[in-house]
PDB file of N, CA and C in Angstrom:
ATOM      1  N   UNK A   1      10.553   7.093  31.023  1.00  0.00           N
ATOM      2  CA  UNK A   1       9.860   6.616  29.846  1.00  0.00           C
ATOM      3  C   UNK A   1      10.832   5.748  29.037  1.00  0.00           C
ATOM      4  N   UNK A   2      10.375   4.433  28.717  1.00  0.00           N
ATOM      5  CA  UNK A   2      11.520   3.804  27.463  1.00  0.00           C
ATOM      6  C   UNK A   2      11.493   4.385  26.344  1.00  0.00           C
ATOM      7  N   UNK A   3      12.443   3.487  25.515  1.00  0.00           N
ATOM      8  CA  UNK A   3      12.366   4.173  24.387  1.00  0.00           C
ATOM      9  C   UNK A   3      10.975   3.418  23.917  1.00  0.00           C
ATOM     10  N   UNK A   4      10.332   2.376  23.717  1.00  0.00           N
ATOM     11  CA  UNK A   4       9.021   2.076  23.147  1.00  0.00           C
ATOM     12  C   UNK A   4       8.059   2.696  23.543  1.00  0.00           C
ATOM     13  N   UNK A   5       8.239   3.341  24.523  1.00  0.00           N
ATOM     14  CA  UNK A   5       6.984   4.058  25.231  1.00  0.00           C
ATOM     15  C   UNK A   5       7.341   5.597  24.132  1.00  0.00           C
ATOM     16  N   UNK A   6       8.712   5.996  23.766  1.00  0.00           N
ATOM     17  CA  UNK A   6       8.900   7.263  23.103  1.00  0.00           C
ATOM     18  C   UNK A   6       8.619   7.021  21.899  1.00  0.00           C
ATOM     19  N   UNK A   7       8.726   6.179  20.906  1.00  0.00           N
ATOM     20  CA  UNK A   7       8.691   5.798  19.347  1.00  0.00           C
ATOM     21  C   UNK A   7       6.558   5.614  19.996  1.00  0.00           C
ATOM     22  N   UNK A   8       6.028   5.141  20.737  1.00  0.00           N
ATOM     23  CA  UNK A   8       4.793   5.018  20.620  1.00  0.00           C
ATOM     24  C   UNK A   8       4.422   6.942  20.469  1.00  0.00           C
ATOM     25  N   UNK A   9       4.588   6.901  21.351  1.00  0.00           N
ATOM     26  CA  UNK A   9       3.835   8.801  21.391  1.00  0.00           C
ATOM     27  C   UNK A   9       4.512   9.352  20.311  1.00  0.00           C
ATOM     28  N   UNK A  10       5.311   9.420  19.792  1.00  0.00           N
ATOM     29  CA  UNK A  10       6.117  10.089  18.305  1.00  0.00           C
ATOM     30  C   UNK A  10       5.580   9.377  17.150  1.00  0.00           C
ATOM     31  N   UNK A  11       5.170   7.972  17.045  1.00  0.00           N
ATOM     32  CA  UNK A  11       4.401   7.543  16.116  1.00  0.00           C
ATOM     33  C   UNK A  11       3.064   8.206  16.193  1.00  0.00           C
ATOM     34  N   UNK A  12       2.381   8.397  17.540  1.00  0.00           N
ATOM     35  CA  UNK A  12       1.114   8.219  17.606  1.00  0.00           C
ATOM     36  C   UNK A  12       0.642   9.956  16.671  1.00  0.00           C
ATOM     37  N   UNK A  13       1.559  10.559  17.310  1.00  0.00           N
ATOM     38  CA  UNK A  13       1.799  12.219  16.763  1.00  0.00           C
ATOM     39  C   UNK A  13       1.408  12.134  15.355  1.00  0.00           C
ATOM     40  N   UNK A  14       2.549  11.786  14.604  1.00  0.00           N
ATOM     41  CA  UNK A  14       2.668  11.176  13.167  1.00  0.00           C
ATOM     42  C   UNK A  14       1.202  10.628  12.592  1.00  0.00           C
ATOM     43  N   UNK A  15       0.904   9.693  13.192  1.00  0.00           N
ATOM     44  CA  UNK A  15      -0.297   8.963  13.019  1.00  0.00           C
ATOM     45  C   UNK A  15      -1.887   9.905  12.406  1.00  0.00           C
ATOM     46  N   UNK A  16      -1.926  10.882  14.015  1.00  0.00           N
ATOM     47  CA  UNK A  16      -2.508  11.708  13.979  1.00  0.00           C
ATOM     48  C   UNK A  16      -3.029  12.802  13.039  1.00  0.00           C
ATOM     49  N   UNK A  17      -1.842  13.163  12.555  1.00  0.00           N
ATOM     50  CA  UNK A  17      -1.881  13.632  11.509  1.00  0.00           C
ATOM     51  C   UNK A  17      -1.589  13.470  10.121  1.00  0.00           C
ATOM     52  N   UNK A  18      -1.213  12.090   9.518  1.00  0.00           N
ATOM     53  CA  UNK A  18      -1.713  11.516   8.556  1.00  0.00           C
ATOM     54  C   UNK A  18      -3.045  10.812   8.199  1.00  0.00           C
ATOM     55  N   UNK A  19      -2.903  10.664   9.549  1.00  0.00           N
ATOM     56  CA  UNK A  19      -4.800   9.055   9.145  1.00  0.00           C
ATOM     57  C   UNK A  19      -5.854  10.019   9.881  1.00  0.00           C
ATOM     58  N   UNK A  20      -5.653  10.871  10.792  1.00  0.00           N
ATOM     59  CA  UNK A  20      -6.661  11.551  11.805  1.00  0.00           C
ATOM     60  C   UNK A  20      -7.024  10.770  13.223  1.00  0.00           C
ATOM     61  N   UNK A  21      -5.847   9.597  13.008  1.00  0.00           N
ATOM     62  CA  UNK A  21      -6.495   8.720  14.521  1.00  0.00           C
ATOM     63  C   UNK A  21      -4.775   8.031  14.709  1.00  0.00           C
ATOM     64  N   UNK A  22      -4.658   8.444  15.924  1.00  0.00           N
ATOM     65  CA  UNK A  22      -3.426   8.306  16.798  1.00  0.00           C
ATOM     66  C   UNK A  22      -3.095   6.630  17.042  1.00  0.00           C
ATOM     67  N   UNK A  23      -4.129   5.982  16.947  1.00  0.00           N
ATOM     68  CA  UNK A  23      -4.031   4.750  17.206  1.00  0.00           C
ATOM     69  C   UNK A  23      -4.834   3.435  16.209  1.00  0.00           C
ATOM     70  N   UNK A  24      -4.837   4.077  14.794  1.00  0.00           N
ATOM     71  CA  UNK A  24      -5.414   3.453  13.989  1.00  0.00           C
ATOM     72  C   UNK A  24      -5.474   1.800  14.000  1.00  0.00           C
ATOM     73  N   UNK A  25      -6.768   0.893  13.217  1.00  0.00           N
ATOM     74  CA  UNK A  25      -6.609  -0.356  13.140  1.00  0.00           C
ATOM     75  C   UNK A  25      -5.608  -0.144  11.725  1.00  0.00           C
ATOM     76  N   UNK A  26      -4.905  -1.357  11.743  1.00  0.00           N
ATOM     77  CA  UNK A  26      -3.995  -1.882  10.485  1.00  0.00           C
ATOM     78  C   UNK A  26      -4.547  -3.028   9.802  1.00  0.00           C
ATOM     79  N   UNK A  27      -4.230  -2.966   8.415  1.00  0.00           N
ATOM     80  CA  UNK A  27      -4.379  -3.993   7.668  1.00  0.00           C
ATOM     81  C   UNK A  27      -3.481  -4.488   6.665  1.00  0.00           C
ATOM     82  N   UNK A  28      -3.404  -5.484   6.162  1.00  0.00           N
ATOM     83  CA  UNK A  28      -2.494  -6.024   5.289  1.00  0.00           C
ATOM     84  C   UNK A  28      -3.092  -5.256   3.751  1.00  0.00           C
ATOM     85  N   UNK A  29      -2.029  -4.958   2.477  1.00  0.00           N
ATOM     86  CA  UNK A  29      -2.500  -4.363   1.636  1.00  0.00           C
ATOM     87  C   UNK A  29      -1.904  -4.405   0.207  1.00  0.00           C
ATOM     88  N   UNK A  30      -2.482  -4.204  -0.597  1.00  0.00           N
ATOM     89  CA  UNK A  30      -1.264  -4.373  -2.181  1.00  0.00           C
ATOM     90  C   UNK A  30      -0.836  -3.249  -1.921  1.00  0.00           C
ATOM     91  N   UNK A  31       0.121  -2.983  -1.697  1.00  0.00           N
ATOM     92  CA  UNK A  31       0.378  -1.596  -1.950  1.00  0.00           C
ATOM     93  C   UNK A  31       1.628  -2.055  -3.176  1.00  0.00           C
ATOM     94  N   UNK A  32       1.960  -2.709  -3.974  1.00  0.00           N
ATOM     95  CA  UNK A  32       2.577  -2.541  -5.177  1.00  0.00           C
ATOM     96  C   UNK A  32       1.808  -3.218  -6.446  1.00  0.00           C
ATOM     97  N   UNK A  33       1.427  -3.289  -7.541  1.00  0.00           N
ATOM     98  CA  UNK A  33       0.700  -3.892  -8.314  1.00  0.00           C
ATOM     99  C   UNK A  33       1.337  -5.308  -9.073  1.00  0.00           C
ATOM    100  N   UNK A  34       0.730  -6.383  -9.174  1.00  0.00           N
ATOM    101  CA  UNK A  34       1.393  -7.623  -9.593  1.00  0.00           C
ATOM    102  C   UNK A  34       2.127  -8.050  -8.464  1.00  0.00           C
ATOM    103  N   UNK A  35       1.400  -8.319  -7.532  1.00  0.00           N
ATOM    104  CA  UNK A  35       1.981  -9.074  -6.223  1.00  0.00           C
ATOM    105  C   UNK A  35       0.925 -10.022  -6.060  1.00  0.00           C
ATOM    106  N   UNK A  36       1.252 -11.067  -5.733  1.00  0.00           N
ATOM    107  CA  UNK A  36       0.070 -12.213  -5.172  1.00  0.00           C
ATOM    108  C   UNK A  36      -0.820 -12.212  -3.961  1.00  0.00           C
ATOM    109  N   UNK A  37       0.326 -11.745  -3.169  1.00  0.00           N
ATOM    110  CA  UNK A  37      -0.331 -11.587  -1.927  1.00  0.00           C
ATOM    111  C   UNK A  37       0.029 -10.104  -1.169  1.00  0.00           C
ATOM    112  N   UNK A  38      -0.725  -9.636  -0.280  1.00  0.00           N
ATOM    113  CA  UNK A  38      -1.096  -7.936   0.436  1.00  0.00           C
ATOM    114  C   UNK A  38       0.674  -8.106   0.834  1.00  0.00           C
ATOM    115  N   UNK A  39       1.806  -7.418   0.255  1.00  0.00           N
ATOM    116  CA  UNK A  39       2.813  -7.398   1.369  1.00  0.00           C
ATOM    117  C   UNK A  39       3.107  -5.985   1.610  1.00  0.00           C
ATOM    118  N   UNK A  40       1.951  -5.299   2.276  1.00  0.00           N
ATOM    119  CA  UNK A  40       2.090  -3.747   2.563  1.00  0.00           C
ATOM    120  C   UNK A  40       1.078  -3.762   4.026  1.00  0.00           C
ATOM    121  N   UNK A  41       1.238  -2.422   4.663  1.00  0.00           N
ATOM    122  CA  UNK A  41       0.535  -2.593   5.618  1.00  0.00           C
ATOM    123  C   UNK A  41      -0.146  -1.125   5.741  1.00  0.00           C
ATOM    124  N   UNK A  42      -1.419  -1.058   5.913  1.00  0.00           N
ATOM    125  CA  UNK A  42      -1.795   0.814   5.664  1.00  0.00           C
ATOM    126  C   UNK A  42      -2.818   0.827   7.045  1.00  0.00           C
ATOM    127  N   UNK A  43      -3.363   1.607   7.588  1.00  0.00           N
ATOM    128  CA  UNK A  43      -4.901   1.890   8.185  1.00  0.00           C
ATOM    129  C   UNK A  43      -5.643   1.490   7.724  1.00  0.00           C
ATOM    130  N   UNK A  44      -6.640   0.895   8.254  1.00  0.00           N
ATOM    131  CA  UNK A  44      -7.795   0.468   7.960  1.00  0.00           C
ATOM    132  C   UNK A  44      -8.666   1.613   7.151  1.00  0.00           C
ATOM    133  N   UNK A  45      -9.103   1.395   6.066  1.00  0.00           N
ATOM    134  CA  UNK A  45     -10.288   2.147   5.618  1.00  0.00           C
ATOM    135  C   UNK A  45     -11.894   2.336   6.207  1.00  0.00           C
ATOM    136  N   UNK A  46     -11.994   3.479   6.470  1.00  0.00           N
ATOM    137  CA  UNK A  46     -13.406   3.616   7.156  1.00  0.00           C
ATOM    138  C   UNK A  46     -14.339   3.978   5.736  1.00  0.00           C
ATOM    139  N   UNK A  47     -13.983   4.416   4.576  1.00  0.00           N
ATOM    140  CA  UNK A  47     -14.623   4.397   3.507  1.00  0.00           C
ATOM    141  C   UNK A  47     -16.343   3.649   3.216  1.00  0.00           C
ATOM    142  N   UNK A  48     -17.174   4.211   3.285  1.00  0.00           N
ATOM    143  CA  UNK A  48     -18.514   3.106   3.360  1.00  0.00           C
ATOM    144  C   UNK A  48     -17.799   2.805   1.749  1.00  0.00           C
ATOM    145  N   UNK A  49     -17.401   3.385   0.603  1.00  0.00           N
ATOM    146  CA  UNK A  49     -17.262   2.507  -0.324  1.00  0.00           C
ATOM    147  C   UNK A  49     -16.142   1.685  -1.172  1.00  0.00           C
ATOM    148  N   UNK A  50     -15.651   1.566   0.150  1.00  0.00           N
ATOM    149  CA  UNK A  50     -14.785   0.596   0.225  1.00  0.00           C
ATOM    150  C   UNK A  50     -14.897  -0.713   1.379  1.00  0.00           C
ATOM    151  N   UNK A  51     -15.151  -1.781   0.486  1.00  0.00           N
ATOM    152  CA  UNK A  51     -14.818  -2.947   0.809  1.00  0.00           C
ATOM    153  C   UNK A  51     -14.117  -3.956   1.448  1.00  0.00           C
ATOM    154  N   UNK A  52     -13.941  -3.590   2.963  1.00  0.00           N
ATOM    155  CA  UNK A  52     -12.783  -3.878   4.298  1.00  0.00           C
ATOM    156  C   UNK A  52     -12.333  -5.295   3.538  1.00  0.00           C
ATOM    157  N   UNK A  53     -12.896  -6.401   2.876  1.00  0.00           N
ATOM    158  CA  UNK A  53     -12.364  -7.582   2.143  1.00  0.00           C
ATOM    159  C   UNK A  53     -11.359  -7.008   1.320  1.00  0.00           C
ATOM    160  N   UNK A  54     -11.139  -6.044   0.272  1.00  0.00           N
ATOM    161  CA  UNK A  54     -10.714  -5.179  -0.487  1.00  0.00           C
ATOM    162  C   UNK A  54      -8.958  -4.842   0.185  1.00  0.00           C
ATOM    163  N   UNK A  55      -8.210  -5.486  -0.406  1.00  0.00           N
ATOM    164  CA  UNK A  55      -6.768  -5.479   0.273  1.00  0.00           C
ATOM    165  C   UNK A  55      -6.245  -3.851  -0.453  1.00  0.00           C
ATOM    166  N   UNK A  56      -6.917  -3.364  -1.870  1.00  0.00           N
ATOM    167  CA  UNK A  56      -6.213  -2.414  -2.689  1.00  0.00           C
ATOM    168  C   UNK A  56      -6.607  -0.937  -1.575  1.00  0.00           C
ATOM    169  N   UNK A  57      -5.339  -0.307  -2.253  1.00  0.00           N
ATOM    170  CA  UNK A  57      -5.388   1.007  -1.719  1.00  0.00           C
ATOM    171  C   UNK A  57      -5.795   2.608  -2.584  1.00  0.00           C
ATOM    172  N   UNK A  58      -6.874   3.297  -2.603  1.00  0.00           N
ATOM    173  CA  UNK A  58      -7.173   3.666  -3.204  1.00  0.00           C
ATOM    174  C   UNK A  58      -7.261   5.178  -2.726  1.00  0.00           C
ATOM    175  N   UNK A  59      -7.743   6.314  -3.276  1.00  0.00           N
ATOM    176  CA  UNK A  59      -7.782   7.508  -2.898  1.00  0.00           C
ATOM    177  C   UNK A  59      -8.320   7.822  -1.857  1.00  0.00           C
ATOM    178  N   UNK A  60      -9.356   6.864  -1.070  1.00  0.00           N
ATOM    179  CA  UNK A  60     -10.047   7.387  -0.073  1.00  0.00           C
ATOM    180  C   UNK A  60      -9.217   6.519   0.986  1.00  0.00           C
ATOM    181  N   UNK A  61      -7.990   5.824   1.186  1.00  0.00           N
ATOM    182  CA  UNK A  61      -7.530   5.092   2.103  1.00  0.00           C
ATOM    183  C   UNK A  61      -6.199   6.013   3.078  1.00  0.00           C
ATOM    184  N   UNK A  62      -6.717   5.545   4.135  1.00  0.00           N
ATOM    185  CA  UNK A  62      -5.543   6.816   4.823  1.00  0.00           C
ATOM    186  C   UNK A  62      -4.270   6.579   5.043  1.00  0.00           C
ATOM    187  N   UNK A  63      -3.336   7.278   4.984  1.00  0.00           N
ATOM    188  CA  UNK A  63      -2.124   7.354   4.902  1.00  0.00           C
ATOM    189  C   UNK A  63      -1.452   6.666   6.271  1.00  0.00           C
ATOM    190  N   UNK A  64      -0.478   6.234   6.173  1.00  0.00           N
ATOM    191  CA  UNK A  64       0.692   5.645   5.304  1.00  0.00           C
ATOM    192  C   UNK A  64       0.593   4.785   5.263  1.00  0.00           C
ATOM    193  N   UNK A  65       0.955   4.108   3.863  1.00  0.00           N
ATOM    194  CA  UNK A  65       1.115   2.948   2.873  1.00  0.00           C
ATOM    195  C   UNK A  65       2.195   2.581   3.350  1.00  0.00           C
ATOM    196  N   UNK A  66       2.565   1.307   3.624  1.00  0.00           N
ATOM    197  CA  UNK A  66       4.279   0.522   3.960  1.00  0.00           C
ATOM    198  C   UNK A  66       4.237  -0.188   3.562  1.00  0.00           C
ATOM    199  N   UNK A  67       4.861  -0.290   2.228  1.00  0.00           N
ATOM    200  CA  UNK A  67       5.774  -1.544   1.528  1.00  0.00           C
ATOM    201  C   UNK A  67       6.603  -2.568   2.425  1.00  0.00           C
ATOM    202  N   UNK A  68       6.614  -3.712   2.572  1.00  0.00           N
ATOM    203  CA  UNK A  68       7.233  -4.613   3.578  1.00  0.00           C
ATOM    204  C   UNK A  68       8.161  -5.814   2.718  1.00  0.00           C
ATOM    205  N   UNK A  69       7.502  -5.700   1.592  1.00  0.00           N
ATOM    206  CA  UNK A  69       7.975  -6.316   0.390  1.00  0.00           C
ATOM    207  C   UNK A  69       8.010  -7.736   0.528  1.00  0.00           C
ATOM    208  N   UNK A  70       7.099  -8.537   1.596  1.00  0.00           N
ATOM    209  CA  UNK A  70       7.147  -9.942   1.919  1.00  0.00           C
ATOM    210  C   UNK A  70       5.679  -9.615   2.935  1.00  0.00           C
ATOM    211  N   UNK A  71       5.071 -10.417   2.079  1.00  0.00           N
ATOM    212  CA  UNK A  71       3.408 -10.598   3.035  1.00  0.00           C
ATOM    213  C   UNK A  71       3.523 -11.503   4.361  1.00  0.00           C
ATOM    214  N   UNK A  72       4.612 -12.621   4.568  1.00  0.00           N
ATOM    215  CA  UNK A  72       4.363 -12.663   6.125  1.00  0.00           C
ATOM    216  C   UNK A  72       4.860 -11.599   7.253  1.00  0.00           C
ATOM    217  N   UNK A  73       5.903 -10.675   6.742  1.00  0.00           N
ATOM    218  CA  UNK A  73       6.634  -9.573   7.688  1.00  0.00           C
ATOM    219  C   UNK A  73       5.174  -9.295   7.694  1.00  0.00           C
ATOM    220  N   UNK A  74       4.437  -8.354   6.905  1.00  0.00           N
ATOM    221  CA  UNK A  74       3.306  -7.365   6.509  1.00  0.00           C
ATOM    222  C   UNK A  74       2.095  -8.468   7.536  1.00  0.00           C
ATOM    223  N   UNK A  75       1.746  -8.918   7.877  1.00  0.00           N
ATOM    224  CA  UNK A  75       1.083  -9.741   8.485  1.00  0.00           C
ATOM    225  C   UNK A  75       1.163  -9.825  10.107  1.00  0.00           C
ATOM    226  N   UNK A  76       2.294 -10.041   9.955  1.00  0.00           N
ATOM    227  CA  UNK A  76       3.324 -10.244  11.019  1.00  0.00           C
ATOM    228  C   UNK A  76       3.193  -8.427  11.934  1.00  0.00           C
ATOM    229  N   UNK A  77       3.693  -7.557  11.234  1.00  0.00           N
ATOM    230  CA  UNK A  77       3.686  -6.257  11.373  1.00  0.00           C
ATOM    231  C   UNK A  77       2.068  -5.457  11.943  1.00  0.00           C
ATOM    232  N   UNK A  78       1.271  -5.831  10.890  1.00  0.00           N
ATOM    233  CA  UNK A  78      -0.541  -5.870  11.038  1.00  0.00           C
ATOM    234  C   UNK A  78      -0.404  -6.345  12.758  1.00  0.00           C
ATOM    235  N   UNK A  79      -0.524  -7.706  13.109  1.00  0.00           N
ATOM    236  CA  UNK A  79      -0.800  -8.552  13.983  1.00  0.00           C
ATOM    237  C   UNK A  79      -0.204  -7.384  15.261  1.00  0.00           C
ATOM    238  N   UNK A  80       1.081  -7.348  15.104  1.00  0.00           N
ATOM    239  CA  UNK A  80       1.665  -6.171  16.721  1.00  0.00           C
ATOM    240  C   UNK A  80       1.200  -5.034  16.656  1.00  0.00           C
ATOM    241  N   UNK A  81       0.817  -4.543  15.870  1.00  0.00           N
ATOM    242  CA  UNK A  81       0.213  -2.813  15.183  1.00  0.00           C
ATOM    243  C   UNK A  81      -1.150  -2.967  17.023  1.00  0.00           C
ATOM    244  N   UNK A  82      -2.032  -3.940  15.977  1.00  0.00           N
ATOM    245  CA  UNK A  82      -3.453  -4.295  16.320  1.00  0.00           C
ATOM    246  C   UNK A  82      -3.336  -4.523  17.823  1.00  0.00           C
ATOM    247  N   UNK A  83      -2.546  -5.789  18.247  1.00  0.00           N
ATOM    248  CA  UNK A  83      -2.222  -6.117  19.505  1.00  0.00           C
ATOM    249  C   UNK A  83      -1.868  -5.037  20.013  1.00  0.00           C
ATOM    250  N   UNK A  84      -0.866  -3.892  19.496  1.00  0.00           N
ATOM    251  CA  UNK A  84      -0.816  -2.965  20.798  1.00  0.00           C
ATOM    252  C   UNK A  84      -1.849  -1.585  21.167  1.00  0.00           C
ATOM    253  N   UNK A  85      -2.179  -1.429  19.626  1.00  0.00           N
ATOM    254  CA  UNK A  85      -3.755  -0.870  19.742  1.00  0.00           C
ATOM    255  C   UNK A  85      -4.938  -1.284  20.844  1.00  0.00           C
ATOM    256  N   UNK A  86      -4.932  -2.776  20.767  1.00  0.00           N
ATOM    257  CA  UNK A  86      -5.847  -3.247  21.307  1.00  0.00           C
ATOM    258  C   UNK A  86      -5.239  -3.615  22.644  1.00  0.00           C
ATOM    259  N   UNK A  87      -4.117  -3.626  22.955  1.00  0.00           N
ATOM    260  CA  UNK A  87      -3.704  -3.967  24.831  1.00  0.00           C
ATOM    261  C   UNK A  87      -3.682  -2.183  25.745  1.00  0.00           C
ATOM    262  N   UNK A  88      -4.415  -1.422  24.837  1.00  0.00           N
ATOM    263  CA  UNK A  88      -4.587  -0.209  25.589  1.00  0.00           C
ATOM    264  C   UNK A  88      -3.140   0.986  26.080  1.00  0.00           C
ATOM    265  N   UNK A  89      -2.336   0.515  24.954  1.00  0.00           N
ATOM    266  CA  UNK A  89      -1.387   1.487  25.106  1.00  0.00           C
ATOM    267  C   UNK A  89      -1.289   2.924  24.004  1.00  0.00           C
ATOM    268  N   UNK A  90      -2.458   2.975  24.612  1.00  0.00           N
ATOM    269  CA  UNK A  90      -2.715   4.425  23.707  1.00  0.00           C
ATOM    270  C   UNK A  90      -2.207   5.309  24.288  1.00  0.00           C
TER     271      UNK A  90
END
Protein backbone atom coordinates (compact mmCIF):
# COMPACT_ATOMS: atom_id res chain seq x y z
CA UNK A 1 0.00 0.00 0.00
CA UNK A 2 1.56 3.69 -0.57
CA UNK A 3 1.54 6.11 1.54
CA UNK A 4 -1.51 7.98 -0.54
CA UNK A 5 -3.34 4.96 -0.60
CA UNK A 6 -2.69 5.13 3.64
CA UNK A 7 -3.51 9.03 4.29
CA UNK A 8 -6.73 8.04 1.84
CA UNK A 9 -8.22 5.22 4.22
CA UNK A 10 -7.07 7.28 7.51
CA UNK A 11 -8.72 10.33 6.04
CA UNK A 12 -11.61 8.41 4.84
CA UNK A 13 -11.97 6.96 8.71
CA UNK A 14 -11.81 10.60 9.94
CA UNK A 15 -14.21 11.66 7.33
CA UNK A 16 -16.63 9.14 8.40
CA UNK A 17 -17.03 10.18 11.39
CA UNK A 18 -17.16 13.81 11.22
CA UNK A 19 -19.45 14.39 8.00
CA UNK A 20 -21.07 10.63 8.12
CA UNK A 21 -19.68 9.96 4.50
CA UNK A 22 -16.13 8.60 3.95
CA UNK A 23 -15.88 10.17 0.68
CA UNK A 24 -17.72 13.42 0.84
CA UNK A 25 -18.29 16.11 -2.17
CA UNK A 26 -16.15 19.40 -1.27
CA UNK A 27 -16.78 22.87 -1.67
CA UNK A 28 -15.16 26.14 -1.54
CA UNK A 29 -16.39 28.24 1.64
CA UNK A 30 -16.15 31.53 3.94
CA UNK A 31 -15.10 29.96 6.56
CA UNK A 32 -13.61 33.36 8.09
CA UNK A 33 -15.88 36.52 8.02
CA UNK A 34 -14.78 39.71 5.86
CA UNK A 35 -13.11 37.78 3.16
CA UNK A 36 -14.03 38.46 -0.49
CA UNK A 37 -13.75 35.39 -1.74
CA UNK A 38 -14.63 31.35 -0.22
CA UNK A 39 -10.81 30.65 0.93
CA UNK A 40 -11.94 27.57 3.06
CA UNK A 41 -12.90 24.26 1.98
CA UNK A 42 -15.79 22.11 4.01
CA UNK A 43 -18.33 19.14 2.67
CA UNK A 44 -20.85 19.83 0.76
CA UNK A 45 -24.12 20.61 2.54
CA UNK A 46 -27.00 18.22 2.01
CA UNK A 47 -29.20 20.70 4.12
CA UNK A 48 -32.67 21.16 1.98
CA UNK A 49 -32.26 24.66 3.73
CA UNK A 50 -29.39 25.50 2.66
CA UNK A 51 -28.56 26.97 -0.51
CA UNK A 52 -25.60 24.79 -2.41
CA UNK A 53 -24.98 28.66 -4.19
CA UNK A 54 -24.54 29.67 -0.42
CA UNK A 55 -20.55 29.58 0.14
CA UNK A 56 -21.36 30.39 4.28
CA UNK A 57 -21.03 27.78 6.81
CA UNK A 58 -23.63 27.37 9.17
CA UNK A 59 -24.90 24.93 11.94
CA UNK A 60 -26.34 22.44 9.73
CA UNK A 61 -22.96 22.15 7.53
CA UNK A 62 -20.76 19.13 8.15
CA UNK A 63 -17.60 19.10 9.58
CA UNK A 64 -14.49 19.98 8.84
CA UNK A 65 -14.14 23.52 8.02
CA UNK A 66 -10.38 24.27 6.46
CA UNK A 67 -9.14 27.56 6.48
CA UNK A 68 -6.64 27.70 3.40
CA UNK A 69 -6.37 31.35 3.86
CA UNK A 70 -6.05 32.01 -0.10
CA UNK A 71 -9.19 31.10 -2.32
CA UNK A 72 -7.11 29.77 -5.26
CA UNK A 73 -5.20 26.99 -2.87
CA UNK A 74 -9.09 26.42 -1.49
CA UNK A 75 -10.24 25.89 -5.08
CA UNK A 76 -7.39 24.28 -6.09
CA UNK A 77 -7.77 21.82 -2.94
CA UNK A 78 -11.94 21.48 -3.73
CA UNK A 79 -10.92 20.50 -7.47
CA UNK A 80 -8.40 17.15 -6.18
CA UNK A 81 -10.83 16.43 -3.13
CA UNK A 82 -13.73 15.96 -6.01
CA UNK A 83 -11.42 14.45 -8.72
CA UNK A 84 -10.40 11.77 -6.40
CA UNK A 85 -13.87 11.21 -5.06
CA UNK A 86 -14.99 11.02 -8.40
CA UNK A 87 -11.95 8.71 -10.12
CA UNK A 88 -13.37 5.92 -7.73
CA UNK A 89 -10.79 5.69 -5.15
CA UNK A 90 -12.98 5.09 -2.47
Amino acid sequence: MTRLDQARRSVREFLKLMSGDAAPEWRTCYSTDGTDEPTGLAPACTDEGHDEDDGSVYVCCPEPVVECESYKLAEYLVALLNADREGGAR
